[in-house]
N, C-alpha and C. Protein backbone atom coordinates (compact mmCIF):
# COMPACT_ATOMS: atom_id res chain seq x y z
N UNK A 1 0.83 -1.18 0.00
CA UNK A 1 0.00 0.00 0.00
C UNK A 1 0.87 1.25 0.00
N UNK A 2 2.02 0.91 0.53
CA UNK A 2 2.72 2.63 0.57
C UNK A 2 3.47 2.76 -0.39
N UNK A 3 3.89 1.95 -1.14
CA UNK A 3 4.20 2.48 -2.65
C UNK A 3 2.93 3.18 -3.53
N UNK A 4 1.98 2.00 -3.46
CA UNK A 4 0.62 2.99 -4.02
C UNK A 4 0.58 4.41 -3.66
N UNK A 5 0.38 4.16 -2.67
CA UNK A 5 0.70 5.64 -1.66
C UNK A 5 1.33 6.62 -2.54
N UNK A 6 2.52 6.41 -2.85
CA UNK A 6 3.71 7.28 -3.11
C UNK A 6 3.70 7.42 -4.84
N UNK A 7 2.86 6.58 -5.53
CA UNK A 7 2.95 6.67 -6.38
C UNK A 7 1.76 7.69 -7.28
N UNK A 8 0.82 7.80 -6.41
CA UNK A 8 -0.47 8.56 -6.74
C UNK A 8 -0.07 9.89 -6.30
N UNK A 9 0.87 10.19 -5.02
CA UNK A 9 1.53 11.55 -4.88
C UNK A 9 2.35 11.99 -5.44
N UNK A 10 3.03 10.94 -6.66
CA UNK A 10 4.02 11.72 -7.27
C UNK A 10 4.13 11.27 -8.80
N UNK A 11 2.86 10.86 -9.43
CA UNK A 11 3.00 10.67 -10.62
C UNK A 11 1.35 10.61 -11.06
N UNK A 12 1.45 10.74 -12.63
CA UNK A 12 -0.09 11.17 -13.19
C UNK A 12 -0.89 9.94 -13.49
N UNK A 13 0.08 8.60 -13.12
CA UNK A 13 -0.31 7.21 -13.53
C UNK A 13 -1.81 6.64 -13.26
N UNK A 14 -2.66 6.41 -13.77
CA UNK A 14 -4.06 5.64 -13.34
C UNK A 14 -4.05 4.99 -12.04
N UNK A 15 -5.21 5.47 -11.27
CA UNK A 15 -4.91 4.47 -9.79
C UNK A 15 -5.19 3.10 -10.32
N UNK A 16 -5.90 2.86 -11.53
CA UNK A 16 -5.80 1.47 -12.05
C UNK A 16 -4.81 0.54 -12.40
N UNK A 17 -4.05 1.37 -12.62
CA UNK A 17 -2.46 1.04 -13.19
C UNK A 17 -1.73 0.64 -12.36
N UNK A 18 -1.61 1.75 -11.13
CA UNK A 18 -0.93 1.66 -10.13
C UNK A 18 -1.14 0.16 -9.42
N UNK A 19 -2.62 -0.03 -8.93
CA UNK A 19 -2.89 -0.89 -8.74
C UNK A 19 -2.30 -2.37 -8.84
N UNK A 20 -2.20 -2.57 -10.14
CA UNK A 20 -1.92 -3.76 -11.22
C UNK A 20 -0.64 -3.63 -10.51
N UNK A 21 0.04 -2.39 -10.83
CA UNK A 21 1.92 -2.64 -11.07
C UNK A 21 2.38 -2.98 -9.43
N UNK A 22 1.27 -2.38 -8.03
CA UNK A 22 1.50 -2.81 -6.81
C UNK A 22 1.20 -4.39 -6.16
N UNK A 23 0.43 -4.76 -7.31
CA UNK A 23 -0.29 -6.11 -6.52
C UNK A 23 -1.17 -5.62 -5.73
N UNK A 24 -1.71 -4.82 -5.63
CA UNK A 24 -2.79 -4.47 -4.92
C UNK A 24 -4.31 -4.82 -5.26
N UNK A 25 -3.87 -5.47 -6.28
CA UNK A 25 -5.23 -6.02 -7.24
C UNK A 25 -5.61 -5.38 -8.90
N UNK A 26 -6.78 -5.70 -9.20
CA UNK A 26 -7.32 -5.41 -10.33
C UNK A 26 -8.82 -4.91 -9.97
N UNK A 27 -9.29 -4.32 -11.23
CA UNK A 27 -10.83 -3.87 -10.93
C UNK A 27 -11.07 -3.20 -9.84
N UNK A 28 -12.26 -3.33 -9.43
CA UNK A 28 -13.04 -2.59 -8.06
C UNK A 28 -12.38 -2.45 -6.79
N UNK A 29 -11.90 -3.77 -6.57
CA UNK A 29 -11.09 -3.90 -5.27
C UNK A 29 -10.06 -3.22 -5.01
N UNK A 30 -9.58 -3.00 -5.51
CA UNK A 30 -7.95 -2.04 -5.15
C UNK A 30 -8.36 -0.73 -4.65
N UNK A 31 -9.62 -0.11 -5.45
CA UNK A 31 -10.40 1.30 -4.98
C UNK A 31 -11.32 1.02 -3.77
N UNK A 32 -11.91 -0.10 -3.43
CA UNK A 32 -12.32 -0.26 -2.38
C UNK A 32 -11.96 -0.50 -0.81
N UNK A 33 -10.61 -1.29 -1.54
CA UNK A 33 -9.25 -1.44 -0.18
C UNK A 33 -8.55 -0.27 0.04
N UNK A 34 -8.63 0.79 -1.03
CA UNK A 34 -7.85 2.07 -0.79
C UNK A 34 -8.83 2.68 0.29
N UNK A 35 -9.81 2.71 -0.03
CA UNK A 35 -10.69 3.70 0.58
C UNK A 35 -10.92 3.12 2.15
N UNK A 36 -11.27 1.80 2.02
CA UNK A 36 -10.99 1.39 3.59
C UNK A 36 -10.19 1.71 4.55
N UNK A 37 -8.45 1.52 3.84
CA UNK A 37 -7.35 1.76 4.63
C UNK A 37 -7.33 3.09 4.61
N UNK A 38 -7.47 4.20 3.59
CA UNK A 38 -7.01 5.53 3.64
C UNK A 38 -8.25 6.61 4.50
N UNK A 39 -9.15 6.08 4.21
CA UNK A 39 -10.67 6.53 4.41
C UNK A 39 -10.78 7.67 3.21
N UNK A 40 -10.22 7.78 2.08
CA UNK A 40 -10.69 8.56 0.51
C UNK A 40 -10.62 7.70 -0.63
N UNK A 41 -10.67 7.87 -1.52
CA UNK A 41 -10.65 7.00 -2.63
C UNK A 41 -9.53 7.54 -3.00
N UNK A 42 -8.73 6.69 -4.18
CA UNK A 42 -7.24 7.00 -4.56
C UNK A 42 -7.28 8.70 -5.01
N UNK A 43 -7.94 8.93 -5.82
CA UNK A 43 -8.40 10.31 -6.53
C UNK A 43 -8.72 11.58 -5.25
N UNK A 44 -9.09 11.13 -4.17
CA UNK A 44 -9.53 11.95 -3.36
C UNK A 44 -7.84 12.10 -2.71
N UNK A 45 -7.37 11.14 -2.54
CA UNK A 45 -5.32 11.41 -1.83
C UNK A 45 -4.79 12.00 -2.97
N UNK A 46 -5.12 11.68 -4.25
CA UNK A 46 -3.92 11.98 -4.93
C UNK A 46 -4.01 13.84 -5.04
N UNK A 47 -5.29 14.16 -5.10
CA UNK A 47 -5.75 16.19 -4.75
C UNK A 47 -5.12 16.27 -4.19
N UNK A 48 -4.90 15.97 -3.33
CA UNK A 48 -4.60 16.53 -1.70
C UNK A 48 -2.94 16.65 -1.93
N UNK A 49 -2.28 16.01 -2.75
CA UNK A 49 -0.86 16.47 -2.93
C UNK A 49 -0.17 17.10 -4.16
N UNK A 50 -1.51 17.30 -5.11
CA UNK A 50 -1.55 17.90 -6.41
C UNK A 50 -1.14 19.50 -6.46
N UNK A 51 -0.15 19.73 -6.99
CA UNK A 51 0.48 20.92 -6.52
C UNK A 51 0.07 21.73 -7.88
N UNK A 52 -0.47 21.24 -9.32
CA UNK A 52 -0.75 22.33 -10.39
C UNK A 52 -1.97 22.62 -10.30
């Protein structure tokens, strides 16, 4: 998860993508386990460190 993490804060890559390339899963689940552990959805963390 904390590569995911790090990778949605510092690159424009699909949280779908990310996903895949973390093992964090495929499809629905990876956005549903994000949101559990983080309490936002990937898109809602990745704002929050979006600096343009």
């Amino acid at each position: 998860m904390r590569e995911a993490l790090e990778l949605l804060e510092s690159s424009d890559e699909a949280h779908e993508r990310i996903a895949a390339r973390t093992g964090t899963g495929a499809s629905d689940a990876p956005r549903r386990h994000f949101t559990r552990v983080t309490g936002r959805p990937p898109e809602g963390h990745r704002r929050t460190f979006d600096t343009r």
